[in-house]
Each structure stands twice: as C-alpha cells, then as structure tokens.
N, C-alpha and C. Protein backbone atom coordinates (compact mmCIF):
# COMPACT_ATOMS: atom_id res chain seq x y z
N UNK A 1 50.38 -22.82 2.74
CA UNK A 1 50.70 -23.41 4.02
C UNK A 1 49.75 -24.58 4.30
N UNK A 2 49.85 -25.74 4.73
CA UNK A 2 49.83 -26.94 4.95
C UNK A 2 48.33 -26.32 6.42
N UNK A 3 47.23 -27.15 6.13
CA UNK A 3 46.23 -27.24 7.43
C UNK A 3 45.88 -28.10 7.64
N UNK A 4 45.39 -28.66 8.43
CA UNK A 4 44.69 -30.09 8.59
C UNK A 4 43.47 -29.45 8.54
N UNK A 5 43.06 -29.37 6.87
CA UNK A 5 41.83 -28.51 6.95
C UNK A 5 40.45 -29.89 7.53
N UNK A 6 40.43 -30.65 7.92
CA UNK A 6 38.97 -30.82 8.73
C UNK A 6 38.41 -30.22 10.21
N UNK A 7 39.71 -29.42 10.22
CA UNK A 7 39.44 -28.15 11.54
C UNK A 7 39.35 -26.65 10.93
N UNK A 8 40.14 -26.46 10.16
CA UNK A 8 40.27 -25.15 9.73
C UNK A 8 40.90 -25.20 8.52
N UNK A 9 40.56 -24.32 7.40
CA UNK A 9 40.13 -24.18 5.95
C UNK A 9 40.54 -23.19 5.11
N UNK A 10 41.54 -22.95 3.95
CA UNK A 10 40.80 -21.69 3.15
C UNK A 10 39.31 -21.23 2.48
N UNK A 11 38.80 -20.46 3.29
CA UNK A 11 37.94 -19.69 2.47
C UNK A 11 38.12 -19.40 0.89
N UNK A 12 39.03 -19.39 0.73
CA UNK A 12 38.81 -19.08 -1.14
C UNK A 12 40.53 -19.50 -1.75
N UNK A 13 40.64 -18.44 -2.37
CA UNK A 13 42.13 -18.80 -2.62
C UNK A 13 42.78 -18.66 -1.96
N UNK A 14 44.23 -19.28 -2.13
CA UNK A 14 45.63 -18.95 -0.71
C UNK A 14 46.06 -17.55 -0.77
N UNK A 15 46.30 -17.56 0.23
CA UNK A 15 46.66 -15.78 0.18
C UNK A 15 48.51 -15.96 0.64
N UNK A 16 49.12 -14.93 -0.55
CA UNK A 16 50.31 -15.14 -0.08
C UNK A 16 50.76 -13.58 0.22
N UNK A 17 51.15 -13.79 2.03
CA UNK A 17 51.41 -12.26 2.32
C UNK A 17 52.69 -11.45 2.48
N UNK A 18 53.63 -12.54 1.70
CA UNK A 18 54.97 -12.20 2.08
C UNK A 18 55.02 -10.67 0.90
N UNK A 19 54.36 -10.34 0.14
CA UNK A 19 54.47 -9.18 -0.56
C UNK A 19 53.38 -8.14 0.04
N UNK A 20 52.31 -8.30 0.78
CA UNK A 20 51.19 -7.76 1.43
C UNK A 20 51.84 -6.54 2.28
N UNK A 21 51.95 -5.24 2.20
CA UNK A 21 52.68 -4.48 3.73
C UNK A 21 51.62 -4.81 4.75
N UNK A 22 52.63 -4.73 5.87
CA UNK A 22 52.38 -5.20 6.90
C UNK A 22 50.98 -4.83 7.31
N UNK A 23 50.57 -3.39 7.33
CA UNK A 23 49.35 -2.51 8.12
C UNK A 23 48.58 -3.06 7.29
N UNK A 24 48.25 -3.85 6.13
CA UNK A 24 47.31 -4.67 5.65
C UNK A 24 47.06 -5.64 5.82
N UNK A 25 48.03 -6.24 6.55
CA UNK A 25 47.81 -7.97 6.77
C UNK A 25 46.78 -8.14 7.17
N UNK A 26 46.02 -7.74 8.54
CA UNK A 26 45.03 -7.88 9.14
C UNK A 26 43.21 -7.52 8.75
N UNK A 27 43.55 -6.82 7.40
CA UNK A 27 42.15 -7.08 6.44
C UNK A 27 42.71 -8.30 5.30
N UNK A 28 44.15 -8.24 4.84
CA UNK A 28 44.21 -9.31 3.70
C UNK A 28 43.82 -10.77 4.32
N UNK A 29 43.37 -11.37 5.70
CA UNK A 29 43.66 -12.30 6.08
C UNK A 29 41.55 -12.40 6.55
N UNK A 30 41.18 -11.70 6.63
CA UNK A 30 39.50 -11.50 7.47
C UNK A 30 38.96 -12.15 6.22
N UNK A 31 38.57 -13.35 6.71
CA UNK A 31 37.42 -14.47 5.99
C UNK A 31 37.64 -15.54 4.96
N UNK A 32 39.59 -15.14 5.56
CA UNK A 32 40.32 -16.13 4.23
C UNK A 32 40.16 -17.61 4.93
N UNK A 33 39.49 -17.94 5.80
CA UNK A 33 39.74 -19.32 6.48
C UNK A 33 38.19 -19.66 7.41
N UNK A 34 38.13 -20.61 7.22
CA UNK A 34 36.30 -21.24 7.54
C UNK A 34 36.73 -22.80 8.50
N UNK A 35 36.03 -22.70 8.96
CA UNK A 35 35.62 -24.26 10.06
C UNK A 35 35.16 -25.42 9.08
N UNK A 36 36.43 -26.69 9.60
CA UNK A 36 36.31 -27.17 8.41
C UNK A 36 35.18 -28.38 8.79
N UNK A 37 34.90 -29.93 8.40
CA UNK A 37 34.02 -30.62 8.94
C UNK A 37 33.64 -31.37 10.04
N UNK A 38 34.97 -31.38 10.72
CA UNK A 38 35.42 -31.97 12.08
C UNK A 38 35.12 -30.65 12.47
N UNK A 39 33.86 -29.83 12.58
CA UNK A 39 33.96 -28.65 14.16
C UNK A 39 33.45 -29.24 15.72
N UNK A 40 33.22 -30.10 15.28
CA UNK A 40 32.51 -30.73 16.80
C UNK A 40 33.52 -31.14 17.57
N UNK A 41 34.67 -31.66 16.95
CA UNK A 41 35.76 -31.99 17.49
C UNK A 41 36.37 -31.02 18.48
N UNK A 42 36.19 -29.99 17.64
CA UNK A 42 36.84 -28.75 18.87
C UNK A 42 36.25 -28.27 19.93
N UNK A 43 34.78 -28.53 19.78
CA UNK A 43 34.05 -28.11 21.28
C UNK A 43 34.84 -28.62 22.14
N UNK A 44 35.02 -27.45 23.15
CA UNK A 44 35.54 -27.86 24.65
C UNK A 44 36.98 -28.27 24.65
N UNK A 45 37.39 -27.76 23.39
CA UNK A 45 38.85 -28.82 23.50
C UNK A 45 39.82 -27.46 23.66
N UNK A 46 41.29 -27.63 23.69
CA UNK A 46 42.04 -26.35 22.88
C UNK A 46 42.99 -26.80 22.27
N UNK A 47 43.08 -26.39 21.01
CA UNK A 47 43.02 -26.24 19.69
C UNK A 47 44.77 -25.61 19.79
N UNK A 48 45.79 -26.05 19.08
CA UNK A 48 47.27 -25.22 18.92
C UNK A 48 47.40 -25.31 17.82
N UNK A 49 47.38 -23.97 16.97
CA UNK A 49 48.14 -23.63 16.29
C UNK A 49 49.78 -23.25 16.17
N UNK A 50 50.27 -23.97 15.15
CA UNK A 50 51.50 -23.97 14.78
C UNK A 50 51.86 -23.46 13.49
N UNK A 51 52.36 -22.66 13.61
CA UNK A 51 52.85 -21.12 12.41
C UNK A 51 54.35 -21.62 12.20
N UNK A 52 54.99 -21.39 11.59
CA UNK A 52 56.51 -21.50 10.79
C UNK A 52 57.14 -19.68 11.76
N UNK A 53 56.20 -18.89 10.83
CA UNK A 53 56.74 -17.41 11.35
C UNK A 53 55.76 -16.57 11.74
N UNK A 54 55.44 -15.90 12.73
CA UNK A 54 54.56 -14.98 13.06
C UNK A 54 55.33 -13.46 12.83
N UNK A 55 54.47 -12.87 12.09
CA UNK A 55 55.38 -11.50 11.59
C UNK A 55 54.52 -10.21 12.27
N UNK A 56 53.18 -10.47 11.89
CA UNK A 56 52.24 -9.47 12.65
C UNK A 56 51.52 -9.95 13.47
N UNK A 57 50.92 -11.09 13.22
CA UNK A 57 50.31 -12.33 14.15
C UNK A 57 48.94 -12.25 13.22
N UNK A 58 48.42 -11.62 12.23
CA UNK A 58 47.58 -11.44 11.37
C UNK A 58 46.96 -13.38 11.35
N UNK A 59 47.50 -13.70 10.57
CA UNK A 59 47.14 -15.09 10.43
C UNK A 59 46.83 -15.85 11.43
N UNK A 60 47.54 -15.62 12.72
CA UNK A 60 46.84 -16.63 13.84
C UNK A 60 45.76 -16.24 14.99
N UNK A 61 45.91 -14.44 14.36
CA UNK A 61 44.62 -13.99 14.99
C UNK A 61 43.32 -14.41 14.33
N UNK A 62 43.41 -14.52 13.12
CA UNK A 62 42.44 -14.71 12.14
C UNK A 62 42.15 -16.56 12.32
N UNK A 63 42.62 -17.57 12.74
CA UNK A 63 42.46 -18.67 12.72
C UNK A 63 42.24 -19.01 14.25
N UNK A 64 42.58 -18.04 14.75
CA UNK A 64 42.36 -18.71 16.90
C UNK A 64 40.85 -18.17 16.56
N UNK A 65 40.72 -16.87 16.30
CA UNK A 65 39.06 -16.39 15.74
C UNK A 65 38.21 -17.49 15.19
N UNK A 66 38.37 -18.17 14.16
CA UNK A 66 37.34 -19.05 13.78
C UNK A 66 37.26 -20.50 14.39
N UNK A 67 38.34 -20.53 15.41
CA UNK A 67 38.29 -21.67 16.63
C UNK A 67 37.51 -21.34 17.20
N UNK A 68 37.81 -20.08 18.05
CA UNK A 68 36.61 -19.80 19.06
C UNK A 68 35.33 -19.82 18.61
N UNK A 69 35.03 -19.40 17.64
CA UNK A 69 34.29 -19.64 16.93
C UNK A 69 32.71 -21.17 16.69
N UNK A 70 33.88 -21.92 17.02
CA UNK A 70 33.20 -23.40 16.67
C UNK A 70 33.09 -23.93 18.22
N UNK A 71 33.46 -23.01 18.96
CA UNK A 71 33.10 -23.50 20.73
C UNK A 71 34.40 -24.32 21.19
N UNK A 72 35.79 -23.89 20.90
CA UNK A 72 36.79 -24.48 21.38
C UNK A 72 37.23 -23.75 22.74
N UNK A 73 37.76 -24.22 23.66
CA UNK A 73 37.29 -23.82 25.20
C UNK A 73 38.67 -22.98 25.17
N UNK A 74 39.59 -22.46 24.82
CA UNK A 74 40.92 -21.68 24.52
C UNK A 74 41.50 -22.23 23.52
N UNK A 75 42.46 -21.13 22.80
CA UNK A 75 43.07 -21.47 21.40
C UNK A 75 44.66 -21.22 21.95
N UNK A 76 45.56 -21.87 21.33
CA UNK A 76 47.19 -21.97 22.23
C UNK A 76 47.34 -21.63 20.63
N UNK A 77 48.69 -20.77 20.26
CA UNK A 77 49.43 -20.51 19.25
C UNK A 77 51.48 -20.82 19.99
N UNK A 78 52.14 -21.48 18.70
CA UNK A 78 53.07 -21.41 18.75
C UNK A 78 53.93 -21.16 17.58
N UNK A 79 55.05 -20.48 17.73
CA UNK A 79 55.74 -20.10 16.06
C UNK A 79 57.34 -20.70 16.21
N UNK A 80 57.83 -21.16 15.03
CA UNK A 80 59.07 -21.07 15.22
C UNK A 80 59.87 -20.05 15.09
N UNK A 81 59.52 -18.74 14.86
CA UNK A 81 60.39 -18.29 14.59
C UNK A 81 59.26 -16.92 14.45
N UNK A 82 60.07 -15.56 15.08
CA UNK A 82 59.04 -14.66 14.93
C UNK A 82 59.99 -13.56 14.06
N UNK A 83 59.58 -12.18 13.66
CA UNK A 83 60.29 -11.44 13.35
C UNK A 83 60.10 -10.34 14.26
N UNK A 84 60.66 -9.42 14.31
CA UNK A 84 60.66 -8.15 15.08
C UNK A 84 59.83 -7.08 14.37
N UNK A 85 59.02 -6.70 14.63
CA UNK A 85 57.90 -5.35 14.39
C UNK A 85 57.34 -4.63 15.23
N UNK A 86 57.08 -3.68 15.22
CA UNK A 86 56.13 -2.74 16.16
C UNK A 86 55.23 -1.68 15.50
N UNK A 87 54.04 -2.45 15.55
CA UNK A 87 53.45 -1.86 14.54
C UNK A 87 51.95 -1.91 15.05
C-alpha cells in the first residue's frame, strides 16, 4: 500500500494481511510502521488517513498511534469501503 512515507513508514517488510485471520491482525500490524522524516510537520496539525478497506481497523489503529505519537493534535481516518465484522 502506497504512503507518503515522509510522515509515516514501514518498519520492516510489507505486511500482507489479506491471508492473516482476523483476531491476529492487531499484533501482525504492532511496529510494522515508524514516523517518517517530516515529523515536525505533524505537530499540532491533524493528520487523515485514507485506507482503500478497513476490515478490523488493525492498520489505522496502528498508524493514527504513531501520529499521535509525533505530537499531531487529532488523527481523522477515512475508508472507502469497509467490510462487516464483529469481532
């Protein structure tokens, strides 16, 4: 997936979670993504993330996290398209 990583980053390799079950997403995703060199930029600002699909919300919990992170004053998420879970 596409970042404008000078805000936000993979940590290591891409993680692809479309094979991941679900009740794992939320450790397969913890530390996969780092503050990229533009963090000053985000002080005080808020920051939107834009997702394709939110399935567990794993991934944009894990990336509004390392916003707040860098002192961004609220993090906004939007998806096109969600799936249905309850989990």
């Amino acid at each position: 997936d596409p970042l404008h990583e000078e805000f936000v980053r993979p940590s290591g390799a891409s993680i692809e979670l479309r094979h991941v079950p679900k009740w794992y997403r939320k450790h397969a995703v913890s530390g996969a993504f780092e503050i990229g060199k533009k963090e000053e930029w985000l002080s005080k600002k808020t920051p939107l993330i834009i997702d394709d699909v939110i399935t567990t919300g794993s991934t944009v919990r894990e990336v509004a996290r390392i916003l707040r992170q860098s002192d961004a004053e609220e993090v906004q998420a939007i998806a096109l398209a969600h799936t249905e879970w309850s989990g």
